[in-house]
Protein backbone atom coordinates (compact mmCIF):
# COMPACT_ATOMS: atom_id res chain seq x y z
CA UNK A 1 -6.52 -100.37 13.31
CA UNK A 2 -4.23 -102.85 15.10
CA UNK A 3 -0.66 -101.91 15.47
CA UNK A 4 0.01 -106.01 17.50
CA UNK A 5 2.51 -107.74 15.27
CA UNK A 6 1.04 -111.21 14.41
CA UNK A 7 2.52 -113.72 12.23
CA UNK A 8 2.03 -112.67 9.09
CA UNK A 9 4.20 -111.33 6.19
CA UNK A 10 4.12 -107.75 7.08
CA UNK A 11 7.08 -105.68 8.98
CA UNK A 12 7.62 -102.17 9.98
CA UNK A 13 9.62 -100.49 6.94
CA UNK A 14 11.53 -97.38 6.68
CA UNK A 15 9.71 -93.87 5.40
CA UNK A 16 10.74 -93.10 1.68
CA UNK A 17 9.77 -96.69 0.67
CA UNK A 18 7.14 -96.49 -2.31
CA UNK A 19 4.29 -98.52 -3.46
CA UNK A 20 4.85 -100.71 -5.94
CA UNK A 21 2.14 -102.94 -7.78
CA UNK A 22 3.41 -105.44 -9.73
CA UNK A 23 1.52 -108.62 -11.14
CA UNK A 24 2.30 -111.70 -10.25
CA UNK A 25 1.96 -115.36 -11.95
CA UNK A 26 1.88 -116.84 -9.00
CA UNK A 27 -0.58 -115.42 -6.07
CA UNK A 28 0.49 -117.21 -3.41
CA UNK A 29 3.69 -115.24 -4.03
CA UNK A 30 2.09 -112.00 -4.32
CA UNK A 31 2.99 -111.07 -0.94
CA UNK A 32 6.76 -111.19 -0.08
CA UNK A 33 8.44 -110.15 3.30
CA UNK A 34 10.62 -106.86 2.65
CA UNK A 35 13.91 -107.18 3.91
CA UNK A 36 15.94 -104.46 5.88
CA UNK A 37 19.09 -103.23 5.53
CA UNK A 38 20.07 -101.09 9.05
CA UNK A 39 21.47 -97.97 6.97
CA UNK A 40 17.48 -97.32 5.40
CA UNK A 41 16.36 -97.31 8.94
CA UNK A 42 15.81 -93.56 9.12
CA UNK A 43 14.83 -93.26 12.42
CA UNK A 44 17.78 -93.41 14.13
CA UNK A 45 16.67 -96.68 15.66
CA UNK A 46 17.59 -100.71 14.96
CA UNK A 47 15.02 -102.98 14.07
CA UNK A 48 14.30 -105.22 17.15
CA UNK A 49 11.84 -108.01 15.67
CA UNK A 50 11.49 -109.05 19.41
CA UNK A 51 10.67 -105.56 20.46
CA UNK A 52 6.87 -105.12 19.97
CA UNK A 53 7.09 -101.61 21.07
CA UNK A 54 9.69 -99.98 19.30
CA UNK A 55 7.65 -101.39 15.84
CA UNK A 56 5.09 -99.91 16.99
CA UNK A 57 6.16 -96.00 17.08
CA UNK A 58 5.38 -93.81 14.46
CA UNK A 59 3.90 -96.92 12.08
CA UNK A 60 1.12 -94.99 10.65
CA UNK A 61 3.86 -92.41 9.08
CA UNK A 62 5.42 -95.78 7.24
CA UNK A 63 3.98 -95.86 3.90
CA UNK A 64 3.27 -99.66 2.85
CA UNK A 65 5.30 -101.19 0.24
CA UNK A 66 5.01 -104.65 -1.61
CA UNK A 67 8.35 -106.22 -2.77
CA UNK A 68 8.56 -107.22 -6.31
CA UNK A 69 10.99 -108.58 -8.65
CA UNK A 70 12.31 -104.56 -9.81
CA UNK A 71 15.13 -103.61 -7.10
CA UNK A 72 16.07 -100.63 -8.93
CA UNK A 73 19.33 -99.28 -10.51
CA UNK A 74 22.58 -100.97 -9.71
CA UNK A 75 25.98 -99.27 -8.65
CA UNK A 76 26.97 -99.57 -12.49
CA UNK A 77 23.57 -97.82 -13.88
CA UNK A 78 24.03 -94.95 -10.86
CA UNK A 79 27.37 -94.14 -11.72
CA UNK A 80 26.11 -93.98 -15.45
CA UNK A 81 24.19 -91.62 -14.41
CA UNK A 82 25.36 -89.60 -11.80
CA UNK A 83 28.47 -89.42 -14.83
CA UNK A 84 26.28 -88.32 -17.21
CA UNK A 85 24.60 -85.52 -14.96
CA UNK A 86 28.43 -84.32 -14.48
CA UNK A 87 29.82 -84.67 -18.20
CA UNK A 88 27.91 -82.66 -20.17
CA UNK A 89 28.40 -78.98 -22.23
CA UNK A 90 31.20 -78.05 -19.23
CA UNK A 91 33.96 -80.25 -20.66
CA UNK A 92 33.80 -78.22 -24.02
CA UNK A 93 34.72 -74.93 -22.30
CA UNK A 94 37.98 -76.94 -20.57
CA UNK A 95 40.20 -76.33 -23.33
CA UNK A 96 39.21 -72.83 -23.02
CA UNK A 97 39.71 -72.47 -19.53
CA UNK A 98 43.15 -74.61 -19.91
CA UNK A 99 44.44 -72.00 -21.90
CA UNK A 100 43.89 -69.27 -19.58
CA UNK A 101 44.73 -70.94 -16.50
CA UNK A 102 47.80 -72.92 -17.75
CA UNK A 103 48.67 -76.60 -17.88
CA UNK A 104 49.86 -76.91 -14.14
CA UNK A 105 47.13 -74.97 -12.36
CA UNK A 106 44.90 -76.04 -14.71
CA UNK A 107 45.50 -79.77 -13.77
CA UNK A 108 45.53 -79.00 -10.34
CA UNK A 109 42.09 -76.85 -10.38
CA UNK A 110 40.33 -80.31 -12.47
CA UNK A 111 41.56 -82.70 -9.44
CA UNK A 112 40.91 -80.43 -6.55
CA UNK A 113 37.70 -79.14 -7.50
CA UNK A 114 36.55 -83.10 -7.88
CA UNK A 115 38.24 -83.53 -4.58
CA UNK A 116 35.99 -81.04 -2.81
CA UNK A 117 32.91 -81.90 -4.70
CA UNK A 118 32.90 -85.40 -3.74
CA UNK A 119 33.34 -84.87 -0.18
CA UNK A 120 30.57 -82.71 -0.51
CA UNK A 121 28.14 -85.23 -2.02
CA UNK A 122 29.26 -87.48 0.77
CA UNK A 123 27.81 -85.08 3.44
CA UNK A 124 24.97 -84.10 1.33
CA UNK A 125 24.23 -88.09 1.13
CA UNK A 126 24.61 -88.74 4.87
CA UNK A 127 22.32 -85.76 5.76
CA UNK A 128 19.80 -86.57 3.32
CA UNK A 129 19.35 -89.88 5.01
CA UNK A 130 19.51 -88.06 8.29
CA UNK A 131 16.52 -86.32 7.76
CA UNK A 132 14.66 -88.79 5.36
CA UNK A 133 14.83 -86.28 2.78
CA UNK A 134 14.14 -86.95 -0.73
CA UNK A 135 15.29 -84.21 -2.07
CA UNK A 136 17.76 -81.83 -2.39
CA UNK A 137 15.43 -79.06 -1.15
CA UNK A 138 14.10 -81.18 1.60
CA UNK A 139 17.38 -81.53 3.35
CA UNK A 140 17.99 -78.15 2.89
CA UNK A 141 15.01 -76.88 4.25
CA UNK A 142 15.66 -79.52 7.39
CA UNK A 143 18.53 -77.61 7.95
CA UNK A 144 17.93 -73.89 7.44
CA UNK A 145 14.22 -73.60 6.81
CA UNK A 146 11.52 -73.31 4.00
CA UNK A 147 13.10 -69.93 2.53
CA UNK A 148 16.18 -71.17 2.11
CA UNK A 149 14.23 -74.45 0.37
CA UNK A 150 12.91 -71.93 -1.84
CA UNK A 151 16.51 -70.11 -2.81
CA UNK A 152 17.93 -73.58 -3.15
CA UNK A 153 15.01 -75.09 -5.50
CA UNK A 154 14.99 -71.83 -7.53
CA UNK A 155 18.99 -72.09 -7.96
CA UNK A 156 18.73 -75.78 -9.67
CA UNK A 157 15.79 -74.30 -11.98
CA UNK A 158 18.59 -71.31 -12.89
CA UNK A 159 21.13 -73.76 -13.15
CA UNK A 160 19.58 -76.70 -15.03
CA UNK A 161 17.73 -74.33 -17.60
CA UNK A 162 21.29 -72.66 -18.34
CA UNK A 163 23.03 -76.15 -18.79
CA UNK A 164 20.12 -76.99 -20.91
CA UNK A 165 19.80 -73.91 -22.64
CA UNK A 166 23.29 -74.18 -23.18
CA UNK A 167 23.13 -77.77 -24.83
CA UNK A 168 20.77 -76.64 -27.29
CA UNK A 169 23.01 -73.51 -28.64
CA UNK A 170 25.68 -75.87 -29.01
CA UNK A 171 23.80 -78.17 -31.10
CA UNK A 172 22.58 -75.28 -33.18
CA UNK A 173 26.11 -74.17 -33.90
CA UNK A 174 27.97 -77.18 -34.74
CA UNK A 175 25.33 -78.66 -36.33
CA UNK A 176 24.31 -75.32 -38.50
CA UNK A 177 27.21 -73.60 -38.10
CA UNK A 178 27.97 -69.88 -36.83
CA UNK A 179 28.88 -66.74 -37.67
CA UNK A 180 32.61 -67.82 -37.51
CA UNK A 181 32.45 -71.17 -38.33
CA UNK A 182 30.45 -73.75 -40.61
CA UNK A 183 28.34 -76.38 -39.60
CA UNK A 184 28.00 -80.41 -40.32
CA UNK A 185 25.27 -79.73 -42.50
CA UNK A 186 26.75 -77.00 -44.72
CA UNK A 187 29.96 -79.29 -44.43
CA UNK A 188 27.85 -82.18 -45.99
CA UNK A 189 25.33 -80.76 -48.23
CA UNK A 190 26.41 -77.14 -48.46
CA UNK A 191 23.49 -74.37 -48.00
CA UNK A 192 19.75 -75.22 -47.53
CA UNK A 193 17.26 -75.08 -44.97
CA UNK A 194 19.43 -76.64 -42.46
CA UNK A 195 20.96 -73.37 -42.21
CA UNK A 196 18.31 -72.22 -40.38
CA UNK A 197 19.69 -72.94 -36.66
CA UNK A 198 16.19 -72.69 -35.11
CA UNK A 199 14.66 -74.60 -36.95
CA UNK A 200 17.10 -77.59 -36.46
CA UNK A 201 16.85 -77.32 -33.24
CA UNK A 202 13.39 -77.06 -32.63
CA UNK A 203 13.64 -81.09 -35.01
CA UNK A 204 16.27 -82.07 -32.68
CA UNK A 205 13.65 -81.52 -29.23
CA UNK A 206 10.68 -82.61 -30.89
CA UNK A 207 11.80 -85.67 -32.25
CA UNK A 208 14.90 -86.80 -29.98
CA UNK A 209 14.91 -84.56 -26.89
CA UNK A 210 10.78 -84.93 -26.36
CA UNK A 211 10.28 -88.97 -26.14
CA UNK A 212 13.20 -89.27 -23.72
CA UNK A 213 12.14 -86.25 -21.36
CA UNK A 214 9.31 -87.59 -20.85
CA UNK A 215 10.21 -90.56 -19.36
CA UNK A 216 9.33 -90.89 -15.22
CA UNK A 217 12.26 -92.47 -13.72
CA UNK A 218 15.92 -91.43 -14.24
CA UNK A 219 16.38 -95.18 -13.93
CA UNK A 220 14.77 -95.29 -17.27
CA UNK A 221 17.72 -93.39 -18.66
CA UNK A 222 20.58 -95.61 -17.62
CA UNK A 223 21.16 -97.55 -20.89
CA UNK A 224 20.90 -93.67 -22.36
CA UNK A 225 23.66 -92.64 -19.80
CA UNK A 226 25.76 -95.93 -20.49
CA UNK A 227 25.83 -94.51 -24.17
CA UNK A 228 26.39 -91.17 -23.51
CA UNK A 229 29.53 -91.52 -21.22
CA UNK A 230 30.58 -94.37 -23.88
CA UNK A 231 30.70 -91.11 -26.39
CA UNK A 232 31.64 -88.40 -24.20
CA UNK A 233 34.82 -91.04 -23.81
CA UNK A 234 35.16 -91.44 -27.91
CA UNK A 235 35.64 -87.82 -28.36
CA UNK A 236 38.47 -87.91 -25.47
CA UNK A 237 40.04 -91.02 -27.02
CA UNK A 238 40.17 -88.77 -30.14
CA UNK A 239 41.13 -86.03 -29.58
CA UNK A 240 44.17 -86.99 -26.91
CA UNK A 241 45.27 -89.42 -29.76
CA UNK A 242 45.54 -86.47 -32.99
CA UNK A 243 47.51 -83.94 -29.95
CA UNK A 244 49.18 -86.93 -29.34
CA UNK A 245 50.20 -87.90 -33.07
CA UNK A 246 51.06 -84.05 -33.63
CA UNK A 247 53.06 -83.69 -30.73
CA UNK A 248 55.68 -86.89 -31.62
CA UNK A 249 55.60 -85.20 -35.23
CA UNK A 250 56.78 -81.99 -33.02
CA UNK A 251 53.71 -80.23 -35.34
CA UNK A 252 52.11 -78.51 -31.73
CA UNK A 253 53.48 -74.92 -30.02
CA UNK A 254 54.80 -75.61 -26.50
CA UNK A 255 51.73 -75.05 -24.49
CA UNK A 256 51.64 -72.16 -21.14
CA UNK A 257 52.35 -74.43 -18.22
CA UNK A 258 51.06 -70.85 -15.60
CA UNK A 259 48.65 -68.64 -15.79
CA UNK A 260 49.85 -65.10 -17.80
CA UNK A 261 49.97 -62.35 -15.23
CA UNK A 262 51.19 -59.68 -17.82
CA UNK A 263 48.16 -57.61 -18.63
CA UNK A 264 45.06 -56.84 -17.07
CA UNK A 265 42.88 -58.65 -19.37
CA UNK A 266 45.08 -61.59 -18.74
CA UNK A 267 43.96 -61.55 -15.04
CA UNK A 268 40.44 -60.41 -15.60
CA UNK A 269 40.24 -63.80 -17.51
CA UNK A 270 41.35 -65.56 -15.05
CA UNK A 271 38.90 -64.84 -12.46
CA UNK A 272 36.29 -65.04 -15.02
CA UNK A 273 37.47 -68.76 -15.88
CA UNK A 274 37.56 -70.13 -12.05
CA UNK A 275 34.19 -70.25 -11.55
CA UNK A 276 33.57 -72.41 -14.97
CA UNK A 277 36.13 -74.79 -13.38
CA UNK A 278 33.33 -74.86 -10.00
CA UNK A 279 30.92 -75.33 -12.37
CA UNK A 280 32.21 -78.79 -13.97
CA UNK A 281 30.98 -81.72 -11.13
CA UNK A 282 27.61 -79.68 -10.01
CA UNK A 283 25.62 -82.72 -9.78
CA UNK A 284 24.20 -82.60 -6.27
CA UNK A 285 20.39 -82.08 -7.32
CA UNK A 286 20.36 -85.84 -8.68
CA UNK A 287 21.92 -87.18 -5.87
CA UNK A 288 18.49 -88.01 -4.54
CA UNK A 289 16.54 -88.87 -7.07
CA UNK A 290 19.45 -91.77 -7.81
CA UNK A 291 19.62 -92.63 -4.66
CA UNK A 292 15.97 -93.36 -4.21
CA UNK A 293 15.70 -96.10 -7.05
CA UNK A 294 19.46 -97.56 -6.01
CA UNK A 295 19.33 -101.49 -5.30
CA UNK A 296 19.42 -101.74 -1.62
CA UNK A 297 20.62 -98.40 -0.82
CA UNK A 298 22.64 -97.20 1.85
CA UNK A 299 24.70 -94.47 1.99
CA UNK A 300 28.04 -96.68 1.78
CA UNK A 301 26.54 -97.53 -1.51
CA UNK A 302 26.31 -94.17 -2.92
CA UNK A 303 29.34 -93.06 -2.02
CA UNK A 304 31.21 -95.57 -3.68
CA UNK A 305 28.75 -94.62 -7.04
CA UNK A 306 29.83 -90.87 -5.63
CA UNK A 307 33.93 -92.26 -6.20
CA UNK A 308 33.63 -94.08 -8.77
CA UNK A 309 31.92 -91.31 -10.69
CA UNK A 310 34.55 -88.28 -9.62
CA UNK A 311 37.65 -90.73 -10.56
CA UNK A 312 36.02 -91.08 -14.16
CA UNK A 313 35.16 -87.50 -14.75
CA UNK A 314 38.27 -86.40 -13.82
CA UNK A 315 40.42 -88.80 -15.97
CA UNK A 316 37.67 -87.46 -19.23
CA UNK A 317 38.26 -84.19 -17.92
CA UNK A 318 42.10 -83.93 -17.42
CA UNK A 319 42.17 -85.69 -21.02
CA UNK A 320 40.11 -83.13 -22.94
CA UNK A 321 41.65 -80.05 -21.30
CA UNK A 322 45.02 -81.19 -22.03
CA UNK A 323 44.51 -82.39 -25.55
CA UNK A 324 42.24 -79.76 -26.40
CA UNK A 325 44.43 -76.85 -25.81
CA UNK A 326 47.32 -78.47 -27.08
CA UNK A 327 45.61 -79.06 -30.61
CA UNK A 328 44.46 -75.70 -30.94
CA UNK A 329 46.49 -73.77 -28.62
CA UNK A 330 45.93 -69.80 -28.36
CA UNK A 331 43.01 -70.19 -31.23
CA UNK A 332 40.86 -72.79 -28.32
CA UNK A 333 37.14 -71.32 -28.68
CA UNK A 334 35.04 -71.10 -25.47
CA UNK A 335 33.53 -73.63 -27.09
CA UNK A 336 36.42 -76.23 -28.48
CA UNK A 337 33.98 -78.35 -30.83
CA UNK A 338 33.60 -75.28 -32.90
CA UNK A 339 37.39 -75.93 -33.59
CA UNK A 340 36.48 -78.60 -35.43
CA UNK A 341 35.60 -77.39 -39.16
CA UNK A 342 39.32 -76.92 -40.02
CA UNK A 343 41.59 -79.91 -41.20
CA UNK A 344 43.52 -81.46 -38.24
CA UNK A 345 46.63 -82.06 -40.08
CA UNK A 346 46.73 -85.49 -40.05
CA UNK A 347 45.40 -88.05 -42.06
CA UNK A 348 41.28 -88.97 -42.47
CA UNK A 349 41.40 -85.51 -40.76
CA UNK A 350 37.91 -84.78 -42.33
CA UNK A 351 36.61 -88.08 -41.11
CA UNK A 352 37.26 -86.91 -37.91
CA UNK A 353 35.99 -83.99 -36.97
CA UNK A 354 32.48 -85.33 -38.27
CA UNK A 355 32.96 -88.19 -35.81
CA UNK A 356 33.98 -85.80 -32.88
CA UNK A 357 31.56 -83.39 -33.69
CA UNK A 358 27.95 -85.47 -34.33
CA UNK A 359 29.40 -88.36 -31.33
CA UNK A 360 29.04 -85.32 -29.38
CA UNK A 361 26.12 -84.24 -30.06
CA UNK A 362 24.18 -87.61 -29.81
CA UNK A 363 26.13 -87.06 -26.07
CA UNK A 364 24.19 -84.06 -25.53
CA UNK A 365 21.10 -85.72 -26.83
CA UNK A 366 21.34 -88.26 -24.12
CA UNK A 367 22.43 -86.21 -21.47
CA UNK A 368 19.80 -83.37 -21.64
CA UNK A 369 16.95 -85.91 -20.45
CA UNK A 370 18.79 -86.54 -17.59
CA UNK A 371 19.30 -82.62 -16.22
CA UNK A 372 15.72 -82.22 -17.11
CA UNK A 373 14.18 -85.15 -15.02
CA UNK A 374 15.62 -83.15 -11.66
CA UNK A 375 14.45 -79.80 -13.13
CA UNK A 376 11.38 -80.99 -13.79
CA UNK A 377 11.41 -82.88 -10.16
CA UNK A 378 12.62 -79.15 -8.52
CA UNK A 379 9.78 -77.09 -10.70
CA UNK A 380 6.93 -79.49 -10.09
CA UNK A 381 8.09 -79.41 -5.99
CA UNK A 382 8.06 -75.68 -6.09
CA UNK A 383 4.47 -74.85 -7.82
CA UNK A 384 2.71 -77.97 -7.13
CA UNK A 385 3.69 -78.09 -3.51
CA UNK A 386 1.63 -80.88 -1.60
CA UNK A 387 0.53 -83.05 -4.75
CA UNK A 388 1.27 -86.13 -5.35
CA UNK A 389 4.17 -87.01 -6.54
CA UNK A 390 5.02 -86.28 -10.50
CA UNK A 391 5.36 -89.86 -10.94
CA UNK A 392 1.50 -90.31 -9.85
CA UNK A 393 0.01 -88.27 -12.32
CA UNK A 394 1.32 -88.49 -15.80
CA UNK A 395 -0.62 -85.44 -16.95
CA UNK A 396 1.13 -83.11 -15.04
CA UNK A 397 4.16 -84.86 -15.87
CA UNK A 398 3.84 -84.28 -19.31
CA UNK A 399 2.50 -80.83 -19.11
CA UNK A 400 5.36 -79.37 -17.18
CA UNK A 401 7.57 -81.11 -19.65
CA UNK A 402 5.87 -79.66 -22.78
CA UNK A 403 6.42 -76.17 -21.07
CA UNK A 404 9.97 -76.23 -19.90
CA UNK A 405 10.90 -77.65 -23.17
CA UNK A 406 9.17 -74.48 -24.76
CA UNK A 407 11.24 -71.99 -22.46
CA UNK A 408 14.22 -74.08 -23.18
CA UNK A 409 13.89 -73.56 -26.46
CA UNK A 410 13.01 -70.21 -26.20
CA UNK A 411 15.79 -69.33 -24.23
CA UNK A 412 18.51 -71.00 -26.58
CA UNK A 413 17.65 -68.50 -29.24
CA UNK A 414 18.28 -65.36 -26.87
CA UNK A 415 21.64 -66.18 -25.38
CA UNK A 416 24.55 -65.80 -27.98
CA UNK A 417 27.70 -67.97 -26.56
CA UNK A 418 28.11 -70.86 -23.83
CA UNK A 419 30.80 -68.44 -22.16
CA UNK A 420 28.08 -65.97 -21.39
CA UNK A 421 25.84 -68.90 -19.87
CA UNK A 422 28.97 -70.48 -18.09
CA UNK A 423 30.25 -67.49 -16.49
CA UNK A 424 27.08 -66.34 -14.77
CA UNK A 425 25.21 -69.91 -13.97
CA UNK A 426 28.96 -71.21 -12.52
CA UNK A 427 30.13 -68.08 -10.30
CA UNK A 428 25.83 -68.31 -8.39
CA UNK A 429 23.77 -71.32 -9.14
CA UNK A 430 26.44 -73.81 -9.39
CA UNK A 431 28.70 -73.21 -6.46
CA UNK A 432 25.71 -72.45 -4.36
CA UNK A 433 24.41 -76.12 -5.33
CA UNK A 434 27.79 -77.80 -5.23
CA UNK A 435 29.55 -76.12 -2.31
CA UNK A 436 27.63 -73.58 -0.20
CA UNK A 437 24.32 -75.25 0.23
CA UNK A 438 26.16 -78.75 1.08
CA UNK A 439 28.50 -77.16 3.55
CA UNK A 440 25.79 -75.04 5.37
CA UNK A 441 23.62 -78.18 5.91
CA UNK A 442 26.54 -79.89 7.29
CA UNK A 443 27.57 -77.35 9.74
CA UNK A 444 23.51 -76.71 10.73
CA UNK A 445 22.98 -80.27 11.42
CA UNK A 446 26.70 -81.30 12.78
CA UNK A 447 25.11 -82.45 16.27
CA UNK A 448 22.93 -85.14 14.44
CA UNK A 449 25.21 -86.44 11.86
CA UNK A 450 28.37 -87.22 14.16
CA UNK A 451 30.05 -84.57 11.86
CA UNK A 452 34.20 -85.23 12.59
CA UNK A 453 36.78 -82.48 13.51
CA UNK A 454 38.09 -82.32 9.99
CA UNK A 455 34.64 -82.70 8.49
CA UNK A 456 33.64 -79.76 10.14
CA UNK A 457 37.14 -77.94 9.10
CA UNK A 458 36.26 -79.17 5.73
CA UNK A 459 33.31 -77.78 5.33
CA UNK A 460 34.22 -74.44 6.86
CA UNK A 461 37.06 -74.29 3.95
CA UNK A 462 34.53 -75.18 1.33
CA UNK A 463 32.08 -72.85 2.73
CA UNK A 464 34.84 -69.68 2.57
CA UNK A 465 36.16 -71.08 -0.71
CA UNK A 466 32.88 -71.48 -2.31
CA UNK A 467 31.67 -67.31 -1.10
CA UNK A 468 34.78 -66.27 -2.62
CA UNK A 469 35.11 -67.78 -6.02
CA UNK A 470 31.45 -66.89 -6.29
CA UNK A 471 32.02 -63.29 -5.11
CA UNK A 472 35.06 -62.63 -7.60
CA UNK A 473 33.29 -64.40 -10.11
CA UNK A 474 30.01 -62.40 -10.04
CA UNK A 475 32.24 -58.88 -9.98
CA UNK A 476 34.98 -60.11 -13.12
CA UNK A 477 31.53 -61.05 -14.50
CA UNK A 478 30.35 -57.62 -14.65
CA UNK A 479 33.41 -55.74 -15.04
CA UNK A 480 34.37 -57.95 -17.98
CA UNK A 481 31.07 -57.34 -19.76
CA UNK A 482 31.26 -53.44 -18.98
CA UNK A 483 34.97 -53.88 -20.49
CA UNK A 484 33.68 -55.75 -23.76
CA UNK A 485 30.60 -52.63 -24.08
């Protein structure tokens, strides 16, 4: 094979690229010169077209692509996602965690913890193009090795079966109700078989949940995400404007603005809650996967979808903590959808809470395909290490699918509250993902990335931070549960 550059259509192109085949109308168009962009060239090295030699280095590692009319997602569709990956079951335990932390710190914990995690997506982005990684394990074992791969791969399993395991017991309960608290359906047609929660669920997954998890590219899912952050937004609108309607009519307790000190419960719950707050911008593990099918890509790119997407979240988030705990104030459940089976106090009060409550849950719907695509991603890169990729073979795609939609289900029957799933999955999995594992890689691979001064002090404090909550978390964990037996 000749590596001489002649004067054809064909140019060296960066590794990552993929092989598309696409028909075309027109064949004398079926061959179209890629174009670079200098922040895909991985290598560490410009593109010199005059420079035979350096196009000739490594070219049989380059995988060949041909450039059709698909470019992939735009900034608008990525931050769709990337949103909907962050909004999801975590902003119904903010009331909760509002009411335990107080108003002020509360506030402060929403914007500082999306402070933090965006700087660490940043680094995670820059390092991941560093190493041409396309994944989050792949970066991670580029900077500490395969076992630590391994312990980061197995945390986004933990983590993204909890958040979907999680999704499905709230759809059960505010769709079937609980033991505390009725469902829609007993709401709407009183008792009947939709008072079996399993079996409601296991409807939900076959006939919504299945079709859109099997899907191969989280591009697929943007219109899906568009929709889901569209509803995740109607359920803030409402709810900020009944606290808001209350509070004028002076009909709403003066919420705690600090966190209550005064008993040792009191404080137990607080370091139980901190960890939850960790737990609300984990999105790290579809950083790549995004990033791969983003229109011209470059990390400048993604960190503006990165900005764009920590500025929404924490507007939705600061809204439904707020107005949650100030509609329901000491009585906020762990999780605050459940509040809504009681009348509001205000006028079309009952129309409400259905719209809150199913809006919500068609959220969920839409956002659960989205987790799954990177756990299935993470589970298929763990088992089936070496195979082509998932997207290449559809039968393994849909097998793994059909199976981690079975333990999904599985597990949603077993665990009895989101709290329980919340407390454990955001003092490990979820600061590991969003904070530990981003900061190690940083400070492991400082000398290649141009790391700054106060990048490096950044990631030392996110680092400590990150050990601590997680420590405290795991031990208020245990001593809480030993407490409650």
């Amino acid at each position: 094979m000749s590596h001489r550059k002649d004067n054809n259509n064909y140019s060296s192109l960066p590794i990552n690229s993929y092989l598309e085949l696409q028909p075309q109308n027109d064949s004398s168009k079926s061959l179209q010169r890629p174009t670079f962009d200098e922040s895909e060239v991985y290598l560490g090295s410009k593109v010199d077209d005059d420079d035979d030699d350096d196009l000739e280095i490594d070219i049989d590692n380059y995988p060949l692509i041909v450039m059709g009319p698909n470019h992939g997602s735009g900034i608008p569709g990525a931050v769709f996602n990337l949103t909907t990956t962050v909004i999801g079951a975590g902003i119904m335990a903010l009331p909760a965690t509002m009411k335990v932390l107080g108003v002020v710190l509360g506030i402060v914990l929403i914007v500082l913890m999306g402070i933090l995690s965006e700087i660490s997506v940043e680094l995670l982005v820059r390092f991941s193009v560093l190493c041409k990684a396309s994944s989050y394990g792949e970066v991670v074992q580029h900077a500490m090795g395969r076992p630590a791969r391994i312990l980061s791969e197995i945390c986004i399993i933990v983590n993204n079966a909890g958040v979907l395991v999680v999704y499905l017991i709230i759809m059960g309960d505010v769709m079937s109700g609980s033991v505390h608290h009725l469902g829609v359906f007993d709401q709407l047609m009183g008792n009947g078989v939709w008072d079996q929660r399993k079996l409601v669920i296991f409807v939900v997954m076959v006939v919504f949940l299945a079709p859109l998890c099997s899907l191969d590219k989280i591009d697929s899912l943007s219109l899906t995400s568009a929709a889901s952050v569209a509803l995740a937004v109607l359920f803030v609108i409402v709810t900020f404007t009944v606290a808001f309607i209350k509070l004028v009519e002076g009909r709403i307790d003066a919420p705690r603005m600090a966190p209550d000190f005064s008993s040792k419960t009191a404080i137990l719950d607080l370091l139980v809650v901190i960890p939850i707050m960790t737990n609300a911008y984990v999105c790290h593990f579809n950083l790549q996967p995004i990033y791969n099918e983003l229109e011209q890509r470059s990390p400048q790119k993604m960190n503006r979808v990165g900005r764009y997407t920590t500025i929404l979240c924490i507007l939705v988030y600061s809204s439904t903590a707020i107005s949650g705990y100030l509609l329901f104030g000491k009585d906020t459940e762990s999780d605050v959808l459940t509040n809504f089976d009681k009348d509001l106090g205000i006028r079309f009060s009952s129309a409400l809470n259905y719209i809150v409550r199913v809006g919500y849950i068609l959220h969920l719907i839409l956002v659960f395909p989205v987790i799954h695509f990177s756990l299935r991603q993470t589970v298929d890169a763990l088992v089936f290490e070496g195979s082509p990729p998932l997207s290449e073979s559809r039968k393994r795609s849909l097998g793994l699918t059909v199976v981690l939609l079975v333990l999904i289900y599985i597990g949603s029957t077993m665990i009895p509250s989101i709290w329980t799933a919340f407390k454990f999955t955001g003092a490990t999995t979820a600061v590991s993902l969003g904070f530990i594992f981003p900061s190690l890689v940083a400070l492991r691979l400082s000398h290649q990335g141009d790391l700054s001064y106060g990048e490096w002090i950044l990631s030392w404090l996110m680092l400590v931070l990150a050990v601590t909550v997680s420590v405290v978390g795991v031990v208020g964990n245990i001593y809480s549960l030993e407490s409650n037996s």
